[in-house]
N, C-alpha and C. Protein backbone atom coordinates (compact mmCIF):
# COMPACT_ATOMS: atom_id res chain seq x y z
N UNK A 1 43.87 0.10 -39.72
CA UNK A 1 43.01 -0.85 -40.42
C UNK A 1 43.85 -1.97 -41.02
N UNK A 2 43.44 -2.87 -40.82
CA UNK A 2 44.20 -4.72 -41.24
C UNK A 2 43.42 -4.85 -42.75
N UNK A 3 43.97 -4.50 -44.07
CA UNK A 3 43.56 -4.91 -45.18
C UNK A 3 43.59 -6.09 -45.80
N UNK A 4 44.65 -6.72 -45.33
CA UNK A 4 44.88 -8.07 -45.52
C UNK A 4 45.50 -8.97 -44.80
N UNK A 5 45.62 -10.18 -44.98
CA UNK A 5 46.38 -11.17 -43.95
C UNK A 5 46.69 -12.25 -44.85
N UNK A 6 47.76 -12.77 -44.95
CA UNK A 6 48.79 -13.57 -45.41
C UNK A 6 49.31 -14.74 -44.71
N UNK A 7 48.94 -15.69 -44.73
CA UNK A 7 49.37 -16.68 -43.17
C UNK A 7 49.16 -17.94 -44.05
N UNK A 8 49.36 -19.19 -42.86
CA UNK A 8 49.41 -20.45 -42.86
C UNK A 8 47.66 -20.49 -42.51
N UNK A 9 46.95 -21.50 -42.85
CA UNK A 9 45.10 -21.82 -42.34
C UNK A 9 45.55 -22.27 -40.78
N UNK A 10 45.57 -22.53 -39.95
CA UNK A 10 46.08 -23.14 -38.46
C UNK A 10 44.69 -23.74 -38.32
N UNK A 11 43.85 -23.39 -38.13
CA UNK A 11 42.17 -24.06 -37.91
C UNK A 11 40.89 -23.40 -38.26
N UNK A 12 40.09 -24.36 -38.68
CA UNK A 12 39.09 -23.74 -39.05
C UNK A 12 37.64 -24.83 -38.60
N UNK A 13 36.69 -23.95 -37.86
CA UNK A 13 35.36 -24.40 -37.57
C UNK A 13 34.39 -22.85 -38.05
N UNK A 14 33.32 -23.51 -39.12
CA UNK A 14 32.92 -22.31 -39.49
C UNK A 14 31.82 -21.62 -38.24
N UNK A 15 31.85 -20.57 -38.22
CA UNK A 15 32.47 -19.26 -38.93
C UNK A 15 33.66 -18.84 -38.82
N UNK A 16 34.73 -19.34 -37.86
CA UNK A 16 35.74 -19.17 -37.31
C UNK A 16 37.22 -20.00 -38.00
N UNK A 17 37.89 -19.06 -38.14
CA UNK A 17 39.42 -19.48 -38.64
C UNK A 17 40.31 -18.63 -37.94
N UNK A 18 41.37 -19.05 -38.31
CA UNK A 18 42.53 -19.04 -37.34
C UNK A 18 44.17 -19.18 -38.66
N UNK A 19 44.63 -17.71 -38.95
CA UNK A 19 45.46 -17.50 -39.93
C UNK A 19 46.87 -17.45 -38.96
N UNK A 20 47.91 -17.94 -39.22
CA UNK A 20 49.22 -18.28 -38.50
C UNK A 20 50.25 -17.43 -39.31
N UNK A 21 50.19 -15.83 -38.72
CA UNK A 21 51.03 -14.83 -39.36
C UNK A 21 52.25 -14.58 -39.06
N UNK A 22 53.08 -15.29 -39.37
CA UNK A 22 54.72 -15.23 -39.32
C UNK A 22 54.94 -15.30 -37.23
N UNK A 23 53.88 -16.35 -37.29
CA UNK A 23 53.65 -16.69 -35.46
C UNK A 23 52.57 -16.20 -34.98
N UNK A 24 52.16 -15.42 -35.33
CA UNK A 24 51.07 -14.49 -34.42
C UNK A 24 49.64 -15.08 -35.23
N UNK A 25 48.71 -15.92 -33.90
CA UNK A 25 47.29 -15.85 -34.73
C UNK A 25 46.17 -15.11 -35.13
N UNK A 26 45.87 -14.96 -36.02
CA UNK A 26 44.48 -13.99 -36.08
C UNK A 26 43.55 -15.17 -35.86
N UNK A 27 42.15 -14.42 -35.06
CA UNK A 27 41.15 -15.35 -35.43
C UNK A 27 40.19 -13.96 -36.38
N UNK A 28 39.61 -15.33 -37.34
CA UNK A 28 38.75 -14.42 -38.39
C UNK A 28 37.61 -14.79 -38.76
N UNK A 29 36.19 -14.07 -38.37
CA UNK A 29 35.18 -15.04 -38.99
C UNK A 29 34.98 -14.86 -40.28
N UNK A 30 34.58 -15.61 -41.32
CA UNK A 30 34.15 -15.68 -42.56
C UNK A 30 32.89 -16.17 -42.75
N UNK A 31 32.41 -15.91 -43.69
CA UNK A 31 31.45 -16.18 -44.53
C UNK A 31 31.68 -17.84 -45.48
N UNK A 32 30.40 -18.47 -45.70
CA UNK A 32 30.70 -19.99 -45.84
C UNK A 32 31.07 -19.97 -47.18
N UNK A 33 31.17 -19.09 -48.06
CA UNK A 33 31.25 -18.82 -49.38
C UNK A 33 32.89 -18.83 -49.54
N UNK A 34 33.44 -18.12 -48.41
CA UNK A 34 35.17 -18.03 -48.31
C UNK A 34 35.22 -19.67 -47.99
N UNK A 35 34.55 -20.11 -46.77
CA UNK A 35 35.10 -21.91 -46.29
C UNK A 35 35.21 -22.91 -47.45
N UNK A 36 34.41 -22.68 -48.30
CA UNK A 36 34.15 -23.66 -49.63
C UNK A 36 35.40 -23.45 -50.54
N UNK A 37 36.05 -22.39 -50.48
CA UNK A 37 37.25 -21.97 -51.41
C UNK A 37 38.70 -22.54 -50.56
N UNK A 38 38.54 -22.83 -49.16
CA UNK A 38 39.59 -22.59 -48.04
C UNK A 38 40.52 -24.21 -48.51
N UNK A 39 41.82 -24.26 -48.59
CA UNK A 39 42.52 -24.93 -49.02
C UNK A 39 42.91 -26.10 -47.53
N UNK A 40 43.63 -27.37 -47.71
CA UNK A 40 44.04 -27.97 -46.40
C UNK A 40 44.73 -27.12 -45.55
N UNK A 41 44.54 -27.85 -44.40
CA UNK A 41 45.31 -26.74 -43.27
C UNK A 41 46.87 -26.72 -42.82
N UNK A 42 47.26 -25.58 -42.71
CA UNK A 42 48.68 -25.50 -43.27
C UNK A 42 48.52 -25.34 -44.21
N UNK A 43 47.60 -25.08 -45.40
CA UNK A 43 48.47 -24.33 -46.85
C UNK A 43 48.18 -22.49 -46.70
N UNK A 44 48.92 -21.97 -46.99
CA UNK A 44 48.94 -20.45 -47.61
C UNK A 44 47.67 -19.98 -47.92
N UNK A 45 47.35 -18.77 -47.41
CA UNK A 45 45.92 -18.45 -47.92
C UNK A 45 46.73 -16.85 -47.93
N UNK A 46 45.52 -16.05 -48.74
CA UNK A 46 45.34 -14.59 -48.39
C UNK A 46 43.89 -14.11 -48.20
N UNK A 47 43.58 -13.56 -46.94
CA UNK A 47 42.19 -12.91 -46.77
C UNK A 47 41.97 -11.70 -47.01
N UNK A 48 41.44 -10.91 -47.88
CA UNK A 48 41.12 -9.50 -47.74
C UNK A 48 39.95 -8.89 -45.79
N UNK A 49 40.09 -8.68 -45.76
CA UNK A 49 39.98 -8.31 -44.28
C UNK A 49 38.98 -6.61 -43.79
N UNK A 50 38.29 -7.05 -42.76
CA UNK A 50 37.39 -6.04 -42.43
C UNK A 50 37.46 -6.07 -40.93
N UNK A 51 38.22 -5.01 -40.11
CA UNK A 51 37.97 -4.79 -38.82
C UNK A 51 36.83 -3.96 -38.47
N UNK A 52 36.20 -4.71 -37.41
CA UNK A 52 35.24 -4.01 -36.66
C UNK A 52 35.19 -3.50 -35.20
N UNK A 53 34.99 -2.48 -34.83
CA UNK A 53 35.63 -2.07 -33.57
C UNK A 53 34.35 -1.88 -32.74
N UNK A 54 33.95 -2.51 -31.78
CA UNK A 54 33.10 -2.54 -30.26
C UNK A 54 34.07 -2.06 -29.37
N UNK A 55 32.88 -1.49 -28.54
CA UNK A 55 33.42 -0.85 -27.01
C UNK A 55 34.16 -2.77 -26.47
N UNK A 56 33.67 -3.88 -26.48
CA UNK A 56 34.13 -5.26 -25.45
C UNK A 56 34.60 -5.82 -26.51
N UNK A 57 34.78 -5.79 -27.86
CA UNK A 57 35.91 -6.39 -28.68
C UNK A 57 36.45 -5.64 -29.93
N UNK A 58 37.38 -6.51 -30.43
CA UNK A 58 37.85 -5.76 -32.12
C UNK A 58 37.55 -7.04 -32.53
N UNK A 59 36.48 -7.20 -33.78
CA UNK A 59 36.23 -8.27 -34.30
C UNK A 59 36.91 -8.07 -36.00
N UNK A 60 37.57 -9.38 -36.77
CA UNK A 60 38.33 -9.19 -37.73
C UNK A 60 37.03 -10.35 -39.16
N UNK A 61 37.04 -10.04 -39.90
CA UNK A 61 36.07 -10.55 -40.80
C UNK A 61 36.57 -10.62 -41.69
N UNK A 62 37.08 -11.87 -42.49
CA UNK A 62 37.97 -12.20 -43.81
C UNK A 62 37.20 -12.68 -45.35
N UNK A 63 37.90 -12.49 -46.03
CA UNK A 63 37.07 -13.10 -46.94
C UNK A 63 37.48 -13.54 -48.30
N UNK A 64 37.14 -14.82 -49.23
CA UNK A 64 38.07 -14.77 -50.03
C UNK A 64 38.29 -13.98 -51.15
N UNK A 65 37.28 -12.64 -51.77
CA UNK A 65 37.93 -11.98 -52.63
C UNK A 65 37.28 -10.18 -52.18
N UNK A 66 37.80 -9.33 -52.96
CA UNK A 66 37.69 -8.36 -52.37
C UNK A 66 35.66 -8.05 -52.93
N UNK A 67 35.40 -8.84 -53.92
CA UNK A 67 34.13 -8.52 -53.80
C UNK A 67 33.09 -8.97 -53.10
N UNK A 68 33.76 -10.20 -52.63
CA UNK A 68 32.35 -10.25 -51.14
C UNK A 68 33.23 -9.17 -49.87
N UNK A 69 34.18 -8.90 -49.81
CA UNK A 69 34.54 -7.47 -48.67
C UNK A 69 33.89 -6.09 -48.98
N UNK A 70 33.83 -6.22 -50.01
CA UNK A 70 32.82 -4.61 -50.65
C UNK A 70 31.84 -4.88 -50.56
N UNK A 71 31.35 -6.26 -50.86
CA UNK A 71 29.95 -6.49 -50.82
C UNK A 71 29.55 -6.83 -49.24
N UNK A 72 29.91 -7.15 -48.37
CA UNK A 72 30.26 -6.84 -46.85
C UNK A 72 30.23 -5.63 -46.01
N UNK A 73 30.56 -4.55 -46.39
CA UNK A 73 31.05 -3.47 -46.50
C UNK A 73 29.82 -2.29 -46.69
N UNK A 74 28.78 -3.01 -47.82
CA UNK A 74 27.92 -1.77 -48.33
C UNK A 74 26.66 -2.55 -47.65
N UNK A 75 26.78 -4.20 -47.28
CA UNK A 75 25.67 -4.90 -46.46
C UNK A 75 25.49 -4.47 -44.76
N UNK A 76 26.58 -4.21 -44.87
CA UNK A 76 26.64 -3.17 -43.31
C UNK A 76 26.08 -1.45 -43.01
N UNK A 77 26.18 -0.79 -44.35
CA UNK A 77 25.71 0.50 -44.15
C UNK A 77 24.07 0.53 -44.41
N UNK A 78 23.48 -1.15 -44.12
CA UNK A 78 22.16 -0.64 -44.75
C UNK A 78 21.57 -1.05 -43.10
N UNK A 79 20.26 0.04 -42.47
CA UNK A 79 19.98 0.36 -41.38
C UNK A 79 19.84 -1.22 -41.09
N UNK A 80 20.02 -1.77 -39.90
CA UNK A 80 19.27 -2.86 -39.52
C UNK A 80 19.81 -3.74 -39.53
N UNK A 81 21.24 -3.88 -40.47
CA UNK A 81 22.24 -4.74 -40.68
C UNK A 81 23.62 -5.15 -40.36
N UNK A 82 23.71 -5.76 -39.18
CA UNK A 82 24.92 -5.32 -38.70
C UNK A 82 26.06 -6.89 -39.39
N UNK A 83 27.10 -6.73 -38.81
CA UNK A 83 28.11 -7.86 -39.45
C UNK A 83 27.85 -9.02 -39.24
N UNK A 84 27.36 -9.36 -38.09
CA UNK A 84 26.40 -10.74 -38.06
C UNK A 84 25.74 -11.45 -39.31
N UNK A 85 24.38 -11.00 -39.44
CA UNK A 85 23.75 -10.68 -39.86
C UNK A 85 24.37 -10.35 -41.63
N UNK A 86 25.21 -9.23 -41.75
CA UNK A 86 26.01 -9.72 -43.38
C UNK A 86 26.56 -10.81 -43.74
N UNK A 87 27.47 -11.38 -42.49
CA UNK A 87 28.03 -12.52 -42.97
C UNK A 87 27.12 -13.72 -43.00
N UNK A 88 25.85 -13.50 -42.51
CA UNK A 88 25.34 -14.68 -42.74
C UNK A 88 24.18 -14.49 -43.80
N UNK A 89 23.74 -13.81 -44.89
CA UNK A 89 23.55 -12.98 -46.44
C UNK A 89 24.61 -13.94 -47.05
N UNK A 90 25.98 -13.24 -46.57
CA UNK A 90 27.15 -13.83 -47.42
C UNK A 90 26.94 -15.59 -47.74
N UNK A 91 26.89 -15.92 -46.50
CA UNK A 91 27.00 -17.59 -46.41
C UNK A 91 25.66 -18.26 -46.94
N UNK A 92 24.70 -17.55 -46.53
CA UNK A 92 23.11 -18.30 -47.50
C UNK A 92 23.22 -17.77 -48.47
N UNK A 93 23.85 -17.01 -49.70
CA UNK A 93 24.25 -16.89 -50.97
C UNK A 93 25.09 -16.37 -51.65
N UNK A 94 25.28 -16.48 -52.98
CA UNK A 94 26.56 -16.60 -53.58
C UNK A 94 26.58 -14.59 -53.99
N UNK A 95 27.28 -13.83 -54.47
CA UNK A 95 27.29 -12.75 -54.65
C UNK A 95 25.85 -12.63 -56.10
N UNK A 96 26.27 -13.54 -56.82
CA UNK A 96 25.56 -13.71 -57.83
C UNK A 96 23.76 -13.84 -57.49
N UNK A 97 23.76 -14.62 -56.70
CA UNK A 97 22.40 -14.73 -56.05
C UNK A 97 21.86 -13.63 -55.55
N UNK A 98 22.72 -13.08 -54.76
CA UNK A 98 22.14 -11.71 -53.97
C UNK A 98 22.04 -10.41 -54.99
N UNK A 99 22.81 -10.72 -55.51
CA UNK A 99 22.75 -9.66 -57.53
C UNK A 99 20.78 -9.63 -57.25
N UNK A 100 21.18 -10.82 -57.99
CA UNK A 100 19.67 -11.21 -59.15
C UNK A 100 18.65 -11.01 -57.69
N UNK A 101 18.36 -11.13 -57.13
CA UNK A 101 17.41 -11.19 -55.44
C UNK A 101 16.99 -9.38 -55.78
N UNK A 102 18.16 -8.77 -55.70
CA UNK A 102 17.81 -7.11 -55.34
C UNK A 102 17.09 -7.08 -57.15
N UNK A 103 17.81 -7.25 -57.79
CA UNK A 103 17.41 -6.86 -59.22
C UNK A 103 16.00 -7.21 -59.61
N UNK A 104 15.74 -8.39 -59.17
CA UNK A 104 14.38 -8.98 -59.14
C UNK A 104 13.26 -8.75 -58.25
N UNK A 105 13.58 -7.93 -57.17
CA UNK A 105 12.92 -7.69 -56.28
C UNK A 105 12.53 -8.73 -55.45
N UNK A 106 13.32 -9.86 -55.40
CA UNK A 106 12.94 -11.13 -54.65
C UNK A 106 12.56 -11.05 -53.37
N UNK A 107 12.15 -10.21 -52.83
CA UNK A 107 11.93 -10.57 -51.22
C UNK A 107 11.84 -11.74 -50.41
N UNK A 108 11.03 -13.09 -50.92
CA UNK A 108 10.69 -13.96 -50.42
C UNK A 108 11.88 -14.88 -50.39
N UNK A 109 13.15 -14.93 -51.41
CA UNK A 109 14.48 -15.52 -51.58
C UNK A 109 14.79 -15.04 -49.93
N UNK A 110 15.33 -13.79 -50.17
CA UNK A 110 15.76 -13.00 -48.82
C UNK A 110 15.08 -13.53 -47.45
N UNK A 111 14.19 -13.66 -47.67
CA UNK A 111 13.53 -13.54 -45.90
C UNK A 111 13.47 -15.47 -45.97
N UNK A 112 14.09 -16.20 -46.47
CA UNK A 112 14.56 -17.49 -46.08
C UNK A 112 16.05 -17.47 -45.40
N UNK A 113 16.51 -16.46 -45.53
CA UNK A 113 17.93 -16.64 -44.82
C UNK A 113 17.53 -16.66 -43.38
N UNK A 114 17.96 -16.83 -42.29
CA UNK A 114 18.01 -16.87 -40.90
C UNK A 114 18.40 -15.47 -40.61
N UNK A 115 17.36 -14.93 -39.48
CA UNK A 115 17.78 -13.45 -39.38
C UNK A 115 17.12 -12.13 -40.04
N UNK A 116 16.41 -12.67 -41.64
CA UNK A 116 16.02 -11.23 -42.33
C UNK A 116 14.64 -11.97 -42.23
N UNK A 117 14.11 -10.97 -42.09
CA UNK A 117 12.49 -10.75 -41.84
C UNK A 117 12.08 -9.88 -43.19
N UNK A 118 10.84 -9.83 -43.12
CA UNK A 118 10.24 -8.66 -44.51
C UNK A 118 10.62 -7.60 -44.65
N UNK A 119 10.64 -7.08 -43.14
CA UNK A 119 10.98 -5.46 -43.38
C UNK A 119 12.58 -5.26 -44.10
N UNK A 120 13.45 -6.47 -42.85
CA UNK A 120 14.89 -5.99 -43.40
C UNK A 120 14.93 -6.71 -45.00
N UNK A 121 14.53 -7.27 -45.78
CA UNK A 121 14.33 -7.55 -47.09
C UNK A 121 13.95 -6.40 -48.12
N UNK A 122 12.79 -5.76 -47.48
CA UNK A 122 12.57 -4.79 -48.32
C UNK A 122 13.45 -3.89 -48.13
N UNK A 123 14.10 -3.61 -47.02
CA UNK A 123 14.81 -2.63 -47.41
C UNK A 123 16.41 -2.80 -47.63
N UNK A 124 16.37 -4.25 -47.56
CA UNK A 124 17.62 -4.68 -48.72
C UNK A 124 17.59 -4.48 -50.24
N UNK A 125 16.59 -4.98 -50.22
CA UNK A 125 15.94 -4.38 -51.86
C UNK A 125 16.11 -2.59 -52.51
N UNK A 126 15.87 -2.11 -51.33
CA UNK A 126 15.92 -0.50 -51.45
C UNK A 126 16.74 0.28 -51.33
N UNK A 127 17.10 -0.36 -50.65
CA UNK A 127 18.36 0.19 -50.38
C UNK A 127 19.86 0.05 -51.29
N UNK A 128 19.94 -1.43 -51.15
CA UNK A 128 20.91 -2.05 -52.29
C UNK A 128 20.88 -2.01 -53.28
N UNK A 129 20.19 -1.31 -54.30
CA UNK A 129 19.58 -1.57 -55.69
C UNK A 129 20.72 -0.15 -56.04
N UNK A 130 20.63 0.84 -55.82
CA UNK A 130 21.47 1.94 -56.02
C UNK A 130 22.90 1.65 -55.95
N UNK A 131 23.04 0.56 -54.87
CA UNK A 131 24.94 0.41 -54.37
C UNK A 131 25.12 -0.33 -55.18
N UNK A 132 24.48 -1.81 -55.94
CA UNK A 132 25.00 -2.43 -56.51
C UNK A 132 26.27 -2.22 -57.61
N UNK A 133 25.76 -1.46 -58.37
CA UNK A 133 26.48 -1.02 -59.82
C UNK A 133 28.04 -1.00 -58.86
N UNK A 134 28.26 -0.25 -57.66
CA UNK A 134 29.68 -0.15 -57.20
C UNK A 134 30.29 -1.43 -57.07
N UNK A 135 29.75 -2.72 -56.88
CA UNK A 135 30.11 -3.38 -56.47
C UNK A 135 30.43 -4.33 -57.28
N UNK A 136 29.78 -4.54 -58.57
CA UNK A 136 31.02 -4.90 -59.95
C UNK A 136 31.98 -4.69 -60.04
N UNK A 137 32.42 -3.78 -59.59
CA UNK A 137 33.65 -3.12 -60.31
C UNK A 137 34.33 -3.75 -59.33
N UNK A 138 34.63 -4.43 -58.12
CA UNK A 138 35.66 -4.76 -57.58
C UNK A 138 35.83 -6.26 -58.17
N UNK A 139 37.58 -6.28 -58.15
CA UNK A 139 38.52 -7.21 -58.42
C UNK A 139 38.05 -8.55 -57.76
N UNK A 140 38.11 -9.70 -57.95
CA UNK A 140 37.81 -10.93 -56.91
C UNK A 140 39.25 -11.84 -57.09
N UNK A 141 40.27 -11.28 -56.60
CA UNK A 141 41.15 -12.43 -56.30
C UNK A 141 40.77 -13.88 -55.11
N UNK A 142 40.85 -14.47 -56.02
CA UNK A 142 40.34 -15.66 -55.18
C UNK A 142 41.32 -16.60 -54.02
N UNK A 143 41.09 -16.99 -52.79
CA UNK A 143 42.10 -17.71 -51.98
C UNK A 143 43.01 -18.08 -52.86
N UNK A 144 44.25 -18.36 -52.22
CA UNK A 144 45.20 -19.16 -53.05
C UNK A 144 45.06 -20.79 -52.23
N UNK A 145 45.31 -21.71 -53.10
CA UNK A 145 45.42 -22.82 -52.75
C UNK A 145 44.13 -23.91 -53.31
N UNK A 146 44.32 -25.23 -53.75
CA UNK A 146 43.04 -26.01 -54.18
C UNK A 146 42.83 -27.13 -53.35
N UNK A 147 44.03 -27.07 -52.50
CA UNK A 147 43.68 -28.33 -51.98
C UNK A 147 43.05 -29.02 -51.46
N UNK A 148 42.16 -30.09 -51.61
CA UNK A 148 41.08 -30.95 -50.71
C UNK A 148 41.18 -30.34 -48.90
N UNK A 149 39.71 -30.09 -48.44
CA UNK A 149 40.65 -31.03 -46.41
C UNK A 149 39.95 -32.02 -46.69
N UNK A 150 41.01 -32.39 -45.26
CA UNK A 150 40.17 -33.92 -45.13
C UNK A 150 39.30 -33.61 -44.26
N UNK A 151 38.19 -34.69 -44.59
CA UNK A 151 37.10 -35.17 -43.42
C UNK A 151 37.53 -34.86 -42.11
N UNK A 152 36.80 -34.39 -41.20
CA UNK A 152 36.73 -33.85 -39.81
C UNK A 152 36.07 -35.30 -39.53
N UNK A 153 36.38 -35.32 -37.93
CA UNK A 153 36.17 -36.91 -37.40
C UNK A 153 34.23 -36.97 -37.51
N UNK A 154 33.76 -35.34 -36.79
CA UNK A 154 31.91 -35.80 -36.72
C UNK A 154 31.89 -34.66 -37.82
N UNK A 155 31.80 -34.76 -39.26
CA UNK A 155 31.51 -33.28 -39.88
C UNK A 155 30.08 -33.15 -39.76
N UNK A 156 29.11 -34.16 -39.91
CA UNK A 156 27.70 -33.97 -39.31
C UNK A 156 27.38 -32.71 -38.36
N UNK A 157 28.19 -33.50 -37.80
CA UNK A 157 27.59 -32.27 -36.01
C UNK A 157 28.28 -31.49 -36.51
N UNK A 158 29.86 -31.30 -36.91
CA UNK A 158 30.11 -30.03 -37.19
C UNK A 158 29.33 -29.02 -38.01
N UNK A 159 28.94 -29.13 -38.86
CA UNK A 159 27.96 -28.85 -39.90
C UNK A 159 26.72 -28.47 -39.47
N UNK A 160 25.83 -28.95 -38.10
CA UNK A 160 25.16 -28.35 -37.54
C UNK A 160 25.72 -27.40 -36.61
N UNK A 161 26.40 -27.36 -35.92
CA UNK A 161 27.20 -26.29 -35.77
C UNK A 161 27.34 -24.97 -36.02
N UNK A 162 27.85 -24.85 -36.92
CA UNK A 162 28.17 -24.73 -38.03
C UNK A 162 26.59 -23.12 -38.47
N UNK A 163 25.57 -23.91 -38.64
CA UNK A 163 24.33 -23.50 -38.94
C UNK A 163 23.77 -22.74 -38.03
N UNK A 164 24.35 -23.28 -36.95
CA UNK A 164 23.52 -22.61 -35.58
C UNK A 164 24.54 -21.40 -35.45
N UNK A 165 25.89 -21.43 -35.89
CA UNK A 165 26.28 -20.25 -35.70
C UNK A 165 26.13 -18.82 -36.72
N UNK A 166 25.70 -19.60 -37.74
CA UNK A 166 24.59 -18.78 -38.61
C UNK A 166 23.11 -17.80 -38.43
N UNK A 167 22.81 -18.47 -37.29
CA UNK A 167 21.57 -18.03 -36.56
C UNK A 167 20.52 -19.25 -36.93
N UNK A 168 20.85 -19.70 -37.33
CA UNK A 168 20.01 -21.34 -37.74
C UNK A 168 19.44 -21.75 -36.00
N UNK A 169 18.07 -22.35 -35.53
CA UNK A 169 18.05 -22.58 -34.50
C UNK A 169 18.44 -24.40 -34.14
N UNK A 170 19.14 -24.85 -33.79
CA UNK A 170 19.22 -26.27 -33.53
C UNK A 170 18.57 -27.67 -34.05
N UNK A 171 17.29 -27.04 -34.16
CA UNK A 171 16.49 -28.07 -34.22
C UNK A 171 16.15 -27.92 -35.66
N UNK A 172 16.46 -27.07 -36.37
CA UNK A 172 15.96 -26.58 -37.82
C UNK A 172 17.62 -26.85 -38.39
N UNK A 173 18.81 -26.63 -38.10
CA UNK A 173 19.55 -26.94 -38.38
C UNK A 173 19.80 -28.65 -38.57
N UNK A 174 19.62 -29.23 -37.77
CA UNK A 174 19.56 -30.67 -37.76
C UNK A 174 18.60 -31.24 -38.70
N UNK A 175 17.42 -30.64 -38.98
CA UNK A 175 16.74 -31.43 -39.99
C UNK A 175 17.09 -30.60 -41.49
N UNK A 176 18.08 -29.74 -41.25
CA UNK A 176 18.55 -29.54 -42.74
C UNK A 176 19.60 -30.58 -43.18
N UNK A 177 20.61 -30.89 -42.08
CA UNK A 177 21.50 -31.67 -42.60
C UNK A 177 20.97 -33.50 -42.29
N UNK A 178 19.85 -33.73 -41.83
CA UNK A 178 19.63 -35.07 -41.47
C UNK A 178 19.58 -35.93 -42.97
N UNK A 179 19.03 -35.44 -44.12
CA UNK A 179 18.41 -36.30 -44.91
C UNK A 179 20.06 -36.33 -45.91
N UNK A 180 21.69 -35.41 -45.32
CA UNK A 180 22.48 -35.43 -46.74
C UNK A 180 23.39 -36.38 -46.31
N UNK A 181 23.87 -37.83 -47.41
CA UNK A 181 24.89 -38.15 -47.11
C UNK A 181 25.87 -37.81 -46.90
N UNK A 182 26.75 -38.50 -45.66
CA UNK A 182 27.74 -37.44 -45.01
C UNK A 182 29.09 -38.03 -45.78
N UNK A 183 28.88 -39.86 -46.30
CA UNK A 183 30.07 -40.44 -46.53
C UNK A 183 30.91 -39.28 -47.67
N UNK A 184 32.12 -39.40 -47.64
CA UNK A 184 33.04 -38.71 -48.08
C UNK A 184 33.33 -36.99 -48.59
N UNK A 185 32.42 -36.63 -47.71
CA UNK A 185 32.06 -35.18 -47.33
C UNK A 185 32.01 -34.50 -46.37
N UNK A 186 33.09 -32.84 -46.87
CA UNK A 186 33.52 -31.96 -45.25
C UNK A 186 32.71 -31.75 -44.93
N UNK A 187 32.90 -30.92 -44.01
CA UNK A 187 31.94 -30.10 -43.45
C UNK A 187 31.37 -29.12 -44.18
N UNK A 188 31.85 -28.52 -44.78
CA UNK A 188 31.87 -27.15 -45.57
C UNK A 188 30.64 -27.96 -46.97
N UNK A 189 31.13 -29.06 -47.26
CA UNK A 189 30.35 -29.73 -48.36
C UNK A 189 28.39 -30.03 -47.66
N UNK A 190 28.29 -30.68 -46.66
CA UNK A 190 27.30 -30.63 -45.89
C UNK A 190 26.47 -28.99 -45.86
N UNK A 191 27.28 -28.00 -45.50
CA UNK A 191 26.75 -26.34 -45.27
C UNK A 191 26.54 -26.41 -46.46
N UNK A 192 27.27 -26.03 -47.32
CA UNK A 192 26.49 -25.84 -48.62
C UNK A 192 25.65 -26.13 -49.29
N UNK A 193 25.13 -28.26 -49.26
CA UNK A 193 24.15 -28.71 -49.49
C UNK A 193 23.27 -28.28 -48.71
N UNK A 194 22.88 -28.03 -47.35
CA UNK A 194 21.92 -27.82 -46.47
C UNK A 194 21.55 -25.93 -46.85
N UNK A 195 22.67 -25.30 -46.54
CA UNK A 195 21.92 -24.34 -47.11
C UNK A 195 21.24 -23.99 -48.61
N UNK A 196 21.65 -24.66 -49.63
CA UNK A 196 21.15 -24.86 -50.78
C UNK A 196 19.98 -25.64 -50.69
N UNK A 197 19.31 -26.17 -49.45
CA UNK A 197 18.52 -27.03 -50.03
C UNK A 197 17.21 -25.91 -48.79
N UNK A 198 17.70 -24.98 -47.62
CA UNK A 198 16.86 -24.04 -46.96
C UNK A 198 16.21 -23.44 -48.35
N UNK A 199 17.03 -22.70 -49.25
CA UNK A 199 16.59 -21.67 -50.11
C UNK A 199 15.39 -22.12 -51.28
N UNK A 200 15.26 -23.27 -51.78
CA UNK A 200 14.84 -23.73 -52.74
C UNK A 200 13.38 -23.46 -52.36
């Protein structure tokens, strides 16, 4: 099991990054909650890390502190929910959000993400309400590094992108990000407004 990874950023298109480990690349998908924290490329990061093992791949899932990996972790043992599908929970909200959602019994929050329907809501609700309390208790070391990126040449399109690899369908993705100014904003800045503005 890969608990962590320590590297240079080498590239990043979300969901997908690319950590440069003393030469050797990992690719890692994350959650948009880690991209918003992710420093310029080439600086130092550390990911806490979740391998997943298929019969046709080994898929690696990073993240920036160990409580969205626990919280990753216990979003996977609930029936119906596979890592897909968590990481994209992760990326339509903040840990804090998904707190208050189970606590409140929010269903209707939940079944705006791309992917959860009523049933798997309710039984996010039912399920998760018991695991939560574990999931305070973990540590959140946060990425290392603050630094700005720069602007990507189309972050627009990237950004729809981006959404669709969320499970967002194309055409619903595009009219999330159509109405946000793009001037002097990543990509990662675009996802976040657009998905902040699905949930409302």
């Amino acid at each position: 099991m890969i608990g962590f990874l320590r590297g240079k950023l080498a590239f990043k298109a979300p969901p997908l990054l690319m950590l440069d480990v003393n030469g050797v690349g990992y690719e890692v998908e994350a959650p948009m909650t880690t991209f918003y924290n992710l420093p310029a490329i080439g600086s130092e990061i550390i990911l806490h890390t979740h391998l997943v093992v298929r019969e046709d791949a080994h898929i690696l899932f990073g993240f920036s502190t160990e409580a969205d990996r626990s919280m990753f972790r216990t979003l996977i043992k609930v029936n119906g929910v596979g890592p897909k599908l968590a990481l994209t929970i992760l990326s339509g909200q903040s840990a804090e959000e998904f707190h208050r959602c189970i606590h409140n019994n929010d269903t209707q929050a939940l079944v705006r993400l791309p992917g959860v329907g009523k049933k798997t809501a309710e039984r996010l609700v039912i399920e998760m309400r018991d695991r939560l309390p574990d999931l305070g208790d973990s540590a959140g070391s946060s990425v290392s590094g603050t630094d700005k990126v720069l602007p990507i040449n189309n972050p627009k399109q990237e950004a729809i992108s981006a959404l669709c690899s969320l499970g967002y369908k194309p055409l619903d993705a595009g009219k999330m990000v159509q109405n946000i100014s793009v001037e002097g904003k990543s990509c990662e800045d675009i996802i976040r407004l657009a998905l902040q503005g699905s949930v409302r």
